[in-house]
Protein backbone atom coordinates (compact mmCIF):
# COMPACT_ATOMS: atom_id res chain seq x y z
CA UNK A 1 49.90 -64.82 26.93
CA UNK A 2 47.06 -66.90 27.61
CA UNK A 3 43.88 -65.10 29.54
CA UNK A 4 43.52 -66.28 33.25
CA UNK A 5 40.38 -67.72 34.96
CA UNK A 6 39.64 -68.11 38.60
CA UNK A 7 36.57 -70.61 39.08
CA UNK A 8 34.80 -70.61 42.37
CA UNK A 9 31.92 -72.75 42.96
CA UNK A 10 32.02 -75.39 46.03
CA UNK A 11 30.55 -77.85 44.02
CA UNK A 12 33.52 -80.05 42.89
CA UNK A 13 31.76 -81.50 39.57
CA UNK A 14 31.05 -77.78 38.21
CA UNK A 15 34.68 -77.01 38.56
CA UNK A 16 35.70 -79.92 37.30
CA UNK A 17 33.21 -79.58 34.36
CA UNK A 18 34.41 -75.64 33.73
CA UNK A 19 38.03 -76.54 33.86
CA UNK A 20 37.32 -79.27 31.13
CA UNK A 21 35.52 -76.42 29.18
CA UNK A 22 38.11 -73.74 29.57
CA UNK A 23 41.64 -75.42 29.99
CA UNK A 24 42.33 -75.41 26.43
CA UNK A 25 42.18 -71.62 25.84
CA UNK A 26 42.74 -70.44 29.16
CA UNK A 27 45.00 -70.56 32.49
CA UNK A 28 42.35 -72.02 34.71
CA UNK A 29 42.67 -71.85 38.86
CA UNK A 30 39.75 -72.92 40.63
CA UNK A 31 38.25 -72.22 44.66
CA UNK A 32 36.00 -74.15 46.46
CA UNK A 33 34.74 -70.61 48.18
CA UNK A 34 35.34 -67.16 48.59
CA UNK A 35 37.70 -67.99 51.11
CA UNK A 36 40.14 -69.66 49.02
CA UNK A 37 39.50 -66.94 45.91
CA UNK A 38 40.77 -64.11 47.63
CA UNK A 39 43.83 -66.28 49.15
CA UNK A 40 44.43 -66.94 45.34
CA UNK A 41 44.11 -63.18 44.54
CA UNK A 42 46.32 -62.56 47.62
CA UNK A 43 49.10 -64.55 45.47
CA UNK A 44 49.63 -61.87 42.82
CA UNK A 45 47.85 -64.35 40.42
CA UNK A 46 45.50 -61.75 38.61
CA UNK A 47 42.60 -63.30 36.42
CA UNK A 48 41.23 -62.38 33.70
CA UNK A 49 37.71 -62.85 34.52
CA UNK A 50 36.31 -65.12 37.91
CA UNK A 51 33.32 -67.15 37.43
CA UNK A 52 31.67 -67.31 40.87
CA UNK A 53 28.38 -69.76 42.56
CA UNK A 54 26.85 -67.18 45.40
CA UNK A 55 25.64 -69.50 47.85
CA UNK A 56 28.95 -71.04 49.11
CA UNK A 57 30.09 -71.44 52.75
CA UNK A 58 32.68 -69.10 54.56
CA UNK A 59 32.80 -66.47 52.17
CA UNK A 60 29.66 -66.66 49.53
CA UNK A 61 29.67 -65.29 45.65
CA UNK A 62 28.00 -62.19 47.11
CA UNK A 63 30.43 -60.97 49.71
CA UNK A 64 33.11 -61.92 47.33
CA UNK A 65 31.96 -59.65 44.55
CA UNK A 66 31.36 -56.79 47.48
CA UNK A 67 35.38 -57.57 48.25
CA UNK A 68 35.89 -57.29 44.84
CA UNK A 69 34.15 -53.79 43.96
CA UNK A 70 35.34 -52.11 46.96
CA UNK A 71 38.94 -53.02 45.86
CA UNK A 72 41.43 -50.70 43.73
CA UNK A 73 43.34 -53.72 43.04
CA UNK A 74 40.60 -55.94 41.73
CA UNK A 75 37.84 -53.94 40.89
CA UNK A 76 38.59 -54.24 37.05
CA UNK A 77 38.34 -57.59 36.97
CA UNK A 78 35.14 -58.67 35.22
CA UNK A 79 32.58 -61.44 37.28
CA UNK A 80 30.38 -64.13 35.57
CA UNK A 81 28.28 -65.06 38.49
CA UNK A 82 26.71 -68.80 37.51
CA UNK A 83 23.98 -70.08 40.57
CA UNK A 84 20.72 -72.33 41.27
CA UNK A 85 19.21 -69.62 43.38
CA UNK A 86 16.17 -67.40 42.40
CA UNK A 87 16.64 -64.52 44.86
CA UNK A 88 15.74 -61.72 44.47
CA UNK A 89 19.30 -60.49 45.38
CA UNK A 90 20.48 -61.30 42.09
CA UNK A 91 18.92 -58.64 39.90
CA UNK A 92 21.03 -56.42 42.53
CA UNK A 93 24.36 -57.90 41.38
CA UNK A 94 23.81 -56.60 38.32
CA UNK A 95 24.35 -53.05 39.55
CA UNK A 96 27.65 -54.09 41.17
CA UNK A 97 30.52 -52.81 38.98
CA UNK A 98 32.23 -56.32 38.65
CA UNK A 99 29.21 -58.41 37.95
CA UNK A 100 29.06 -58.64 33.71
CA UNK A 101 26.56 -61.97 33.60
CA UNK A 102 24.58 -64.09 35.65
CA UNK A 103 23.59 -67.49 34.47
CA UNK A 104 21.22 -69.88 36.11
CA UNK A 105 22.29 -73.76 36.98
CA UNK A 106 22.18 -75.69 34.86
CA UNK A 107 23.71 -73.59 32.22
CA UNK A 108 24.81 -74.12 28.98
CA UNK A 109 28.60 -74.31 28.99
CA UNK A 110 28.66 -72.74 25.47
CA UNK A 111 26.60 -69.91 26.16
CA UNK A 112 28.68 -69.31 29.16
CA UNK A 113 32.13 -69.98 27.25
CA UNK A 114 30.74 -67.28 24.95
CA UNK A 115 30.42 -64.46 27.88
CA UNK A 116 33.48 -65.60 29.00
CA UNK A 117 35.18 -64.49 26.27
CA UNK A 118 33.11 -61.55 25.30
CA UNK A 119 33.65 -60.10 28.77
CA UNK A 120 37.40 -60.77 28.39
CA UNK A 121 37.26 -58.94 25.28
CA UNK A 122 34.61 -55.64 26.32
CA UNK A 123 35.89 -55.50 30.39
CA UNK A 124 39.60 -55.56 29.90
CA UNK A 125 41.08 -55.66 33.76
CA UNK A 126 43.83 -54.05 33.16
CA UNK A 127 45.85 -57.25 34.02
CA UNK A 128 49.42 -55.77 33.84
CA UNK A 129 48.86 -53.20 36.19
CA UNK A 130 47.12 -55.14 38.09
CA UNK A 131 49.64 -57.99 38.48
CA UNK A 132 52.52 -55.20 39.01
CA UNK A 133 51.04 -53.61 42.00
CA UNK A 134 49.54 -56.73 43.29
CA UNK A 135 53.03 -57.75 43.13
CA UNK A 136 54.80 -55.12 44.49
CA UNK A 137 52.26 -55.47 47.49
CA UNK A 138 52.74 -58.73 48.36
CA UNK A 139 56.39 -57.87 48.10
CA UNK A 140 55.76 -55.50 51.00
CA UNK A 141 54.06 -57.41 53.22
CA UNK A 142 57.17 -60.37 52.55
CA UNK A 143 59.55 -57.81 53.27
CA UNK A 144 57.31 -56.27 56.52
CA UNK A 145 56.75 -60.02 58.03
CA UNK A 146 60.37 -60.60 56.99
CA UNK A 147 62.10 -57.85 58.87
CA UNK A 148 59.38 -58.60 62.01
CA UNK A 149 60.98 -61.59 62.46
């Protein structure tokens, strides 16, 4: 089985350009914010690895990878955070659990493609666990908004 990305960036060229780079060795979804990434995760669609800007509207990269470590569910999956900004904020990512790499705009896709599948390798999530309980969760809540109704 092929790994699985999540991209989430709101700019619409850098997903387009990281789908181009990783659609031919990977299952790539993509979000325009963190909004939209944990609607995906909400799915039962487990990645492999999420590549995540941090300055996005609704949700930004930061309170997504806060969601993410706080999680049971999807606190194994690894985080390649990719961004323009030069806060100071980032050297504290690095202490989050989920947070393997941060790369600076503009980055080199092949240096990134690289980490990508280094982390894959090194920060195994777990997946099939993780897509069996995610699953059996979202069966829940089906079957609790079902029988509400």
């Amino acid at each position: 089985m092929r790994p699985t990305l999540l991209i989430v960036d709101d700019n619409e060229a850098i997903l387009k350009l990281l789908t181009v780079v990783f659609e031919r060795k990977y299952n790539v979804y993509t979000a325009a914010d963190g909004v939209e990434a944990i609607a995906f995760l909400s799915e039962a669609i487990m990645p492999d690895l999420i590549i995540s800007d941090l300055h996005m509207n609704n949700i930004s990269g930061y309170e997504l990878v806060r969601h993410l470590s706080t999680s049971n569910l999807y606190n194994k999956i690894p985080v390649v955070i990719i961004s323009d900004a030069t806060d100071p904020d980032l050297a504290l990512l690095g202490a989050q659990s989920v947070v393997v790499a941060v790369l600076h705009k503009p980055f080199d896709p092949v240096a990134l493609a690289r980490i990508v599948e280094e982390s894959i390798v090194k920060y195994p999530s777990g997946n099939n666990y993780l897509r069996v309980s995610a699953g059996y969760e979202f069966a829940q809540r089906y079957n609790q908004s079902f029988s509400k109704s």
